[in-house]
N, C-alpha and C. Protein backbone atom coordinates (compact mmCIF):
# COMPACT_ATOMS: atom_id res chain seq x y z
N UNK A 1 159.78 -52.36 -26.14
CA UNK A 1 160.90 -53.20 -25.79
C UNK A 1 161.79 -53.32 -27.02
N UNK A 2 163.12 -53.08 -26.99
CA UNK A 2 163.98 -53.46 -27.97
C UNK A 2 164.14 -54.70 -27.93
N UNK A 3 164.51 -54.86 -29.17
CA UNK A 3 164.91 -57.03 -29.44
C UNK A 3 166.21 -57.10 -29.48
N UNK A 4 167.00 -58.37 -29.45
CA UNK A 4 168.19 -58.22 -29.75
C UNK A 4 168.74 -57.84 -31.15
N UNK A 5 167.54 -57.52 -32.10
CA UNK A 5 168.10 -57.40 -33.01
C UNK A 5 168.11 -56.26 -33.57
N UNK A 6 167.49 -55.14 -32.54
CA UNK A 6 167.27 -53.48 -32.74
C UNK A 6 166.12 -53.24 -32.90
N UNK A 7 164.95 -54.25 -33.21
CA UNK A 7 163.49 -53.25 -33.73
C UNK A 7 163.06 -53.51 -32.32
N UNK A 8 161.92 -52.77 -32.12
CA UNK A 8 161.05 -52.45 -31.41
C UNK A 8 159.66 -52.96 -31.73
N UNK A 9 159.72 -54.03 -30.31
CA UNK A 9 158.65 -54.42 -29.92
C UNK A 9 157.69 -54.10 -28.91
N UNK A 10 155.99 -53.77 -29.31
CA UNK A 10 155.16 -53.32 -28.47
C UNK A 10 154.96 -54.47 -27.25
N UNK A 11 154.74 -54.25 -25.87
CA UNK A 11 154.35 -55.04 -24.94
C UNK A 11 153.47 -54.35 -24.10
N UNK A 12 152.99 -55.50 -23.05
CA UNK A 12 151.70 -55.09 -22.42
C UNK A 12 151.91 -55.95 -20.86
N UNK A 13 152.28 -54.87 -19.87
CA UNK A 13 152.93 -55.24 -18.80
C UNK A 13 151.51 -54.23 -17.29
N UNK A 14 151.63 -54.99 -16.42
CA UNK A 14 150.76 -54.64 -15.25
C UNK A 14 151.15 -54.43 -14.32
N UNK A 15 150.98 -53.60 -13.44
CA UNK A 15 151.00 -52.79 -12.31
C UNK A 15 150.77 -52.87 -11.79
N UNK A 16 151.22 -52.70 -10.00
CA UNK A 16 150.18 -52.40 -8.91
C UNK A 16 150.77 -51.23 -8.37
N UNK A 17 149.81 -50.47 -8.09
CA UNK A 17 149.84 -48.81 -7.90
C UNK A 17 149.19 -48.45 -6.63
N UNK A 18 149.92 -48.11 -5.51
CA UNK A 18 148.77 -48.27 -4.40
C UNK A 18 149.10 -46.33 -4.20
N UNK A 19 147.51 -45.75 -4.79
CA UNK A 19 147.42 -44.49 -4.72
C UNK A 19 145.88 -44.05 -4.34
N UNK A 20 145.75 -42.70 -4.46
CA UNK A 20 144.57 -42.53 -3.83
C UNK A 20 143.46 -42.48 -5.17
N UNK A 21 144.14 -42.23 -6.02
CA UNK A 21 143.40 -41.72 -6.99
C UNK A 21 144.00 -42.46 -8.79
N UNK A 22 143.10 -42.44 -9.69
CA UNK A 22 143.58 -42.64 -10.75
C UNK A 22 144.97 -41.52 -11.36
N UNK A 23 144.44 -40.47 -10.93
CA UNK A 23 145.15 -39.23 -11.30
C UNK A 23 146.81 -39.43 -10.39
N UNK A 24 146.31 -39.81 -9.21
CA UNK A 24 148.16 -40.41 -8.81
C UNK A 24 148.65 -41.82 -9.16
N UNK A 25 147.55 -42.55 -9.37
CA UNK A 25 148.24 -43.54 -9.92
C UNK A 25 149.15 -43.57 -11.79
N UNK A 26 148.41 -42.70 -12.29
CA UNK A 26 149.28 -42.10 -13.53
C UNK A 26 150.60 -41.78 -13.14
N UNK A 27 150.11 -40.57 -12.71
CA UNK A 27 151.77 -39.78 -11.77
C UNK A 27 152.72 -40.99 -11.50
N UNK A 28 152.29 -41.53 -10.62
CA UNK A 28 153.39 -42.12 -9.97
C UNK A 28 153.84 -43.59 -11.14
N UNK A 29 153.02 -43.86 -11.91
CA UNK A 29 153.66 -44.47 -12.68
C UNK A 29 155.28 -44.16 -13.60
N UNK A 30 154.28 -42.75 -14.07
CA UNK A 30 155.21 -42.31 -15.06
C UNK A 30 156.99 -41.64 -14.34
N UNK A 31 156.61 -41.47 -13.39
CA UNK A 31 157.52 -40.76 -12.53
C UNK A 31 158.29 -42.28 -12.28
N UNK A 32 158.01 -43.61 -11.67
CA UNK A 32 158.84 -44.75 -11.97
C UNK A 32 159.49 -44.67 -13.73
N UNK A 33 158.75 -44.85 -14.25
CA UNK A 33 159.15 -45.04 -15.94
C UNK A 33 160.33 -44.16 -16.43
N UNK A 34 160.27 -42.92 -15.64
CA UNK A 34 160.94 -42.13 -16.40
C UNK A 34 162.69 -42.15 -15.25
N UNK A 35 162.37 -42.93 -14.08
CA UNK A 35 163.49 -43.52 -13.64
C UNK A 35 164.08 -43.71 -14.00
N UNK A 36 163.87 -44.92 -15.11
CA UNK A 36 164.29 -45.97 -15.14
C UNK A 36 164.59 -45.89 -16.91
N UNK A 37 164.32 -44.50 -17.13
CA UNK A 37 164.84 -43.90 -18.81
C UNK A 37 163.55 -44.45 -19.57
N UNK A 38 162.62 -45.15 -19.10
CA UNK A 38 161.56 -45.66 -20.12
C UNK A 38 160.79 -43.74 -20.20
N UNK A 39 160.21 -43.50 -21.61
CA UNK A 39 159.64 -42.52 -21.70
C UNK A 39 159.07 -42.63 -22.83
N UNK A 40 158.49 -43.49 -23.56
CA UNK A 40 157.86 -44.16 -24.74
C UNK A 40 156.85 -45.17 -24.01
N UNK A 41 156.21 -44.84 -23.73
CA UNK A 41 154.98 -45.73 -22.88
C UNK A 41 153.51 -45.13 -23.04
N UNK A 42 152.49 -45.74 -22.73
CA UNK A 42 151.09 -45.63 -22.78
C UNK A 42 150.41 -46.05 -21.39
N UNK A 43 149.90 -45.28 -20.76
CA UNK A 43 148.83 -46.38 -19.90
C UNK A 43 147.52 -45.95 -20.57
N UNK A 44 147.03 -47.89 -20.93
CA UNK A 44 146.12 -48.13 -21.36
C UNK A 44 144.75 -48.02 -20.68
N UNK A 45 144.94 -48.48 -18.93
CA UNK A 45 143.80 -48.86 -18.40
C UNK A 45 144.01 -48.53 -16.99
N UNK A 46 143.35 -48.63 -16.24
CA UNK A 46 143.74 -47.64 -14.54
C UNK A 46 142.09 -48.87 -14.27
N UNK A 47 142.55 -49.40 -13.04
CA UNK A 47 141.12 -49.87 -12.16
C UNK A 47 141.40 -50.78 -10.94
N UNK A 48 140.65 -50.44 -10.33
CA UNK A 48 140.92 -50.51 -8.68
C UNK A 48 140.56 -52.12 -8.43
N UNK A 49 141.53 -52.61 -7.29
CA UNK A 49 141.65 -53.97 -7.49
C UNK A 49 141.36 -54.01 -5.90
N UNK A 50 141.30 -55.46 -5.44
CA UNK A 50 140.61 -55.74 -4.26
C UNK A 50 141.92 -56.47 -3.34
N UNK A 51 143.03 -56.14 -3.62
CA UNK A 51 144.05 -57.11 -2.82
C UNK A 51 143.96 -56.04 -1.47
N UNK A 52 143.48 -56.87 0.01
CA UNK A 52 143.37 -56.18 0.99
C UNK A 52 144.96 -56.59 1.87
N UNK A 53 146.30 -57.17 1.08
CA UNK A 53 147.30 -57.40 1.47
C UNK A 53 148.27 -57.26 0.63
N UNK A 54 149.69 -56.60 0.86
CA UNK A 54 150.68 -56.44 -0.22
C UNK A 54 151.83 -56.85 0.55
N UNK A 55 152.52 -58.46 0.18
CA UNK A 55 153.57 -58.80 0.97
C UNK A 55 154.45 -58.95 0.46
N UNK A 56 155.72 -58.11 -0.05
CA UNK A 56 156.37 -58.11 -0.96
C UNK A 56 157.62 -58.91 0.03
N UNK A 57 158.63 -59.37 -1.05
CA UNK A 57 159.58 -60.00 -0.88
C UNK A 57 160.28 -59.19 -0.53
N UNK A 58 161.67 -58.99 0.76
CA UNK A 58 162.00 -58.11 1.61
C UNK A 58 163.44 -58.11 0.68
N UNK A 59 163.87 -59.46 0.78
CA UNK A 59 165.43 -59.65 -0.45
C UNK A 59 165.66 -58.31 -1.44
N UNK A 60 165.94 -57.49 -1.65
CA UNK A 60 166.48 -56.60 -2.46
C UNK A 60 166.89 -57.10 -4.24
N UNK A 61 167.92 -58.06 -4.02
CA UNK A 61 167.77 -58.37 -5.03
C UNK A 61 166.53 -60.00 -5.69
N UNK A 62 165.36 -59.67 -5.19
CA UNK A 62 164.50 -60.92 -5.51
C UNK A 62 163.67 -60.70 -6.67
N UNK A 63 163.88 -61.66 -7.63
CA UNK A 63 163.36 -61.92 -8.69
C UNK A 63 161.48 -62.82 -8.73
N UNK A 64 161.11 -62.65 -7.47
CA UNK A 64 159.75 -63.70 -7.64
C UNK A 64 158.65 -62.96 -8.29
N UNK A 65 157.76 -63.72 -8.35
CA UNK A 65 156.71 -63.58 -9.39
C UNK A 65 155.38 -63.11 -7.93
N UNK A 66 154.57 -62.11 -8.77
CA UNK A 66 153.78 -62.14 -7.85
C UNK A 66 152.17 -63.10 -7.52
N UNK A 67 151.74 -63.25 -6.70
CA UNK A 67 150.87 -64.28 -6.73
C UNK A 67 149.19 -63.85 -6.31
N UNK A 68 148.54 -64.17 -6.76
CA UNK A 68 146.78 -63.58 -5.73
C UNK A 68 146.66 -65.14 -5.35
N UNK A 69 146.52 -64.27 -3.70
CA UNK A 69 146.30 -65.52 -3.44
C UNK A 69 144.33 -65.16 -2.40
N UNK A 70 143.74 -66.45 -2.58
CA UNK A 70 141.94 -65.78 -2.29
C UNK A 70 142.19 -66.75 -0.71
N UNK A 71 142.22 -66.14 0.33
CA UNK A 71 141.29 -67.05 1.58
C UNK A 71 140.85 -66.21 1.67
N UNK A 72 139.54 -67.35 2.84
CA UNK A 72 138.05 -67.40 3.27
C UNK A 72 138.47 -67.02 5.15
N UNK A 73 137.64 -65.94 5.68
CA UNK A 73 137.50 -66.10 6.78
C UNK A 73 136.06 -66.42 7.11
N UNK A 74 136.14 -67.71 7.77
CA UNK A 74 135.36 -68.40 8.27
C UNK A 74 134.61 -67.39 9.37
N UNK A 75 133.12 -67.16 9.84
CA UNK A 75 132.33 -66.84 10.87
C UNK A 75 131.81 -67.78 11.07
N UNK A 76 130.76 -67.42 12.18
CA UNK A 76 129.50 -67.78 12.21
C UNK A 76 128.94 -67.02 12.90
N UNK A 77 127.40 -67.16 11.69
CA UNK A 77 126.39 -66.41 11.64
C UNK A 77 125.55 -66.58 12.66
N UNK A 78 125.33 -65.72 13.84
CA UNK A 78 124.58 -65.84 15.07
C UNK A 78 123.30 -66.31 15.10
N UNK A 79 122.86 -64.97 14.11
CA UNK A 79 121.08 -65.55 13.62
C UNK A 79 120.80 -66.43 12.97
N UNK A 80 121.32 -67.66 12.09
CA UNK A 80 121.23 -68.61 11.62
C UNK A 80 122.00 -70.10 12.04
N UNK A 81 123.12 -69.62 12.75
CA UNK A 81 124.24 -70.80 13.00
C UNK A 81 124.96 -71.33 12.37
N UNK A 82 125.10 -70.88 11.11
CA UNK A 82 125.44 -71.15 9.87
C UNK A 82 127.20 -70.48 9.79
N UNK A 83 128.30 -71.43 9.26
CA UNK A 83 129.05 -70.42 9.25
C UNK A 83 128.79 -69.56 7.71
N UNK A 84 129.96 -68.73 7.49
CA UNK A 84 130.13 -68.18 6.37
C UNK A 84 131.48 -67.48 6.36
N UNK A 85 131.27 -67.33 4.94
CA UNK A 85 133.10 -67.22 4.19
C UNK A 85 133.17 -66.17 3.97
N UNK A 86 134.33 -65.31 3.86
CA UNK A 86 134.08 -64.05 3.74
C UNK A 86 135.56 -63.96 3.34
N UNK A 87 135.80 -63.53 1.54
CA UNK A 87 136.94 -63.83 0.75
C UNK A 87 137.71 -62.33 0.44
N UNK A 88 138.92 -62.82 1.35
CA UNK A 88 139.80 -61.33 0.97
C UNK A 88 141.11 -62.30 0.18
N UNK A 89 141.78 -61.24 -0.71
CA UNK A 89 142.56 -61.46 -1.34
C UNK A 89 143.88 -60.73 -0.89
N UNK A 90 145.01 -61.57 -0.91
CA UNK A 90 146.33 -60.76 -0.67
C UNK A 90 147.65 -60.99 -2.09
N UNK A 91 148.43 -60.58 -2.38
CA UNK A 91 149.19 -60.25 -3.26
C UNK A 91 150.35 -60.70 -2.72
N UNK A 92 150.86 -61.80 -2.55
CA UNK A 92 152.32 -61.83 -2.36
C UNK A 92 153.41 -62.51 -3.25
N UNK A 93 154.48 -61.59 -3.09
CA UNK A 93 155.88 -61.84 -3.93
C UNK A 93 156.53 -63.48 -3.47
N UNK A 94 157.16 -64.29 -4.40
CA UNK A 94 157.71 -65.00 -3.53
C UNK A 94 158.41 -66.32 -4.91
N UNK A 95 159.11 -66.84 -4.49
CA UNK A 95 159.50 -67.73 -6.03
C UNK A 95 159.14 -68.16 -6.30
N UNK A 96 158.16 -69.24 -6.00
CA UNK A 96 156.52 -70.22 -6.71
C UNK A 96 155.62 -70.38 -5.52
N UNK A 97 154.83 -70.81 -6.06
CA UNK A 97 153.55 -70.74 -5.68
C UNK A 97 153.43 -71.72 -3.94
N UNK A 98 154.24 -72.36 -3.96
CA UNK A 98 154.35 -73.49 -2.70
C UNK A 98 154.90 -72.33 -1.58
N UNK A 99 155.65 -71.44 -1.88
CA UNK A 99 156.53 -70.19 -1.00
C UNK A 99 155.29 -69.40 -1.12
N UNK A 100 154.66 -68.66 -1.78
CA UNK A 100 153.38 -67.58 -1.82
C UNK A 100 152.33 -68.47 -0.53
N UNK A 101 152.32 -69.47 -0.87
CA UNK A 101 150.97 -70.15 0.06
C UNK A 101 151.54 -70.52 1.51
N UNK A 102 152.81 -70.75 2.06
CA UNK A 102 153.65 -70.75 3.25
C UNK A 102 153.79 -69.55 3.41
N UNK A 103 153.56 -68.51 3.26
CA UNK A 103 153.76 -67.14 3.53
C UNK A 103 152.26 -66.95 3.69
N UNK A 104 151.58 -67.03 3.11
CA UNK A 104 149.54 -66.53 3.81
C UNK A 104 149.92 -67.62 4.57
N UNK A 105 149.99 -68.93 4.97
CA UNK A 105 149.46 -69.48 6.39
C UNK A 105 150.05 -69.07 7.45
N UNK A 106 151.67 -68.52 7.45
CA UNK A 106 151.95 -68.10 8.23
C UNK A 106 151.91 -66.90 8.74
N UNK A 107 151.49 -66.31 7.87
CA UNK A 107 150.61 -64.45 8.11
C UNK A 107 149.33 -64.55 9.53
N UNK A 108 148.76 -65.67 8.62
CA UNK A 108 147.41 -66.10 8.97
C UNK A 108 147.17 -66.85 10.12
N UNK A 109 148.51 -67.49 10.25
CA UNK A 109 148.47 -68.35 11.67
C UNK A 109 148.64 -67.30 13.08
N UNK A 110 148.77 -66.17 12.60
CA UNK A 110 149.02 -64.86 13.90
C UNK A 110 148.16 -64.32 14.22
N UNK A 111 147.05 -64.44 13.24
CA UNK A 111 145.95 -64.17 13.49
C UNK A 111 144.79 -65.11 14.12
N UNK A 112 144.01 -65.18 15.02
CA UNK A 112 142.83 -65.39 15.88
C UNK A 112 141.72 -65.50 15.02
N UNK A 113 141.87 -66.27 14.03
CA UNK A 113 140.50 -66.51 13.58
C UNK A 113 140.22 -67.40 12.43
N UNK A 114 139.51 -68.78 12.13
CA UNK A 114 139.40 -69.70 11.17
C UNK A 114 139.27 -69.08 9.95
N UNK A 115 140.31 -69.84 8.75
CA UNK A 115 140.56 -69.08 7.49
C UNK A 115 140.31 -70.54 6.70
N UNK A 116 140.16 -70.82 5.14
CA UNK A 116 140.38 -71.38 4.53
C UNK A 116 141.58 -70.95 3.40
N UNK A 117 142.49 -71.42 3.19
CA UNK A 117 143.27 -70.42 1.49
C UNK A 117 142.63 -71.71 0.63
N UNK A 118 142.04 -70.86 -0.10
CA UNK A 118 140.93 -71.77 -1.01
C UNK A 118 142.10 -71.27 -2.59
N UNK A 119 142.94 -70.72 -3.01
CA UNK A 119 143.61 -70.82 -4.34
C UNK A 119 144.57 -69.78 -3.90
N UNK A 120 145.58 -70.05 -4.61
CA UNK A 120 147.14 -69.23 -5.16
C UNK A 120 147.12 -69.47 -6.52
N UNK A 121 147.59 -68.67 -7.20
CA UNK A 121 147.75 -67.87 -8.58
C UNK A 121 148.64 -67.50 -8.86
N UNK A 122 149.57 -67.74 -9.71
CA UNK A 122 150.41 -66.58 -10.16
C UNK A 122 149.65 -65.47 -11.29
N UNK A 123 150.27 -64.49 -11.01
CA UNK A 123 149.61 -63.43 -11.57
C UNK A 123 150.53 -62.63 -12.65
N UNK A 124 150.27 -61.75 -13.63
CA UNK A 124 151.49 -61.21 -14.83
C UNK A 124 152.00 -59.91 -14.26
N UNK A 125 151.37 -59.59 -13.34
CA UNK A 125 151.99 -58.58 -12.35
C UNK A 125 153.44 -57.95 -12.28
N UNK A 126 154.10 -57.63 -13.39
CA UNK A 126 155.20 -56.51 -13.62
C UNK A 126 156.54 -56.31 -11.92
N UNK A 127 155.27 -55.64 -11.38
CA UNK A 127 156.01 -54.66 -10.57
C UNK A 127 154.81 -53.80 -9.65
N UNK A 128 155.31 -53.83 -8.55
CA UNK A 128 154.22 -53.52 -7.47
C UNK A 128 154.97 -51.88 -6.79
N UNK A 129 154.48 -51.21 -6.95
CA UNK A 129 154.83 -49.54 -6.60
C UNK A 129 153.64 -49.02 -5.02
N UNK A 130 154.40 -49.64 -4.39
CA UNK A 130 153.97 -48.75 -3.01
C UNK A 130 153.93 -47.11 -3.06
N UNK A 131 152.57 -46.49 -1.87
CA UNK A 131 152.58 -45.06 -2.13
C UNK A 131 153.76 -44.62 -1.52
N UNK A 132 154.02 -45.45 0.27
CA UNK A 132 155.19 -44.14 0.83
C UNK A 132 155.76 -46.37 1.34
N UNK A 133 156.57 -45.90 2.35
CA UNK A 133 157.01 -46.48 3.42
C UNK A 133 156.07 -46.64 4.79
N UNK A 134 155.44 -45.55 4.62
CA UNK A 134 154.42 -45.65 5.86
C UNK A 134 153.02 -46.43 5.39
N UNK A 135 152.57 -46.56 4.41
CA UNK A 135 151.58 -47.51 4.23
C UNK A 135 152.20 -48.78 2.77
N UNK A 136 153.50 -49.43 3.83
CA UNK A 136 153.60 -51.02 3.63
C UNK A 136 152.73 -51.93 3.27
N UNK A 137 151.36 -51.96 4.25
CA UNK A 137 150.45 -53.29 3.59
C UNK A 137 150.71 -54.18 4.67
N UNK A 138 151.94 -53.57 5.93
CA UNK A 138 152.20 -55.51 6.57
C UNK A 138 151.62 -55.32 7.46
């Protein structure tokens, strides 16, 4: 990163890369980077993350932060009677955290089945790079 005052400062910025492989998730990084004239870069680290939702902000020009947010889908366990939780995580864009968590209930309210959202997060999350148009996440 340049400063305003001309030197160059190192930074340490995160990704989401939805690819098949480490080997495309490189690719397709660098292929953004070099968009965008960045071509002085490193990737440090590549590892597969568990967000089973990517709800990005549709606004074009939107500046929000991205968020993990963890609910629980509630069962119950036949052979015991017991319920149980069963914790997927989704990723959504949105301007704070009160908008990220009105966006999972209302995802969630379309769906047929008892949930808890047990936390929202904001996360340091950069910039989120979908593979095509055809696998959105919605």
């Amino acid at each position: 990163m340049t400063m305003e005052n001309g030197t160059q400062k190192q930074v340490t910025e995160s990704y989401i890369i939805d690819a098949q492989s480490f080997t495309e998730a490189e690719a397709h990084l660098t292929k953004e980077m070099t968009l965008y004239g960045i071509n002085d870069f490193k990737v440090t680290s590549l590892r597969i993350t568990n967000y089973s939702k990517i709800v990005p902000d549709n606004n074009e020009d939107s500046t929000g932060s991205w968020f993990k947010v963890k609910l629980n889908i509630i069962t119950l366990n036949e052979r015991t009677g017991r319920e149980e939780k069963k914790p997927i995580y989704w990723l959504i864009q949105a301007l704070d955290i009160d908008k990220a968590r009105r966006i999972a209930n209302e995802r969630m309210g379309q769906v047929m089945c008892d949930y808890t959202c047990e936390a929202v997060s904001e996360t340091k999350i950069t910039e989120v790079y979908l593979h095509s148009p055809f696998t959105s996440h919605e």
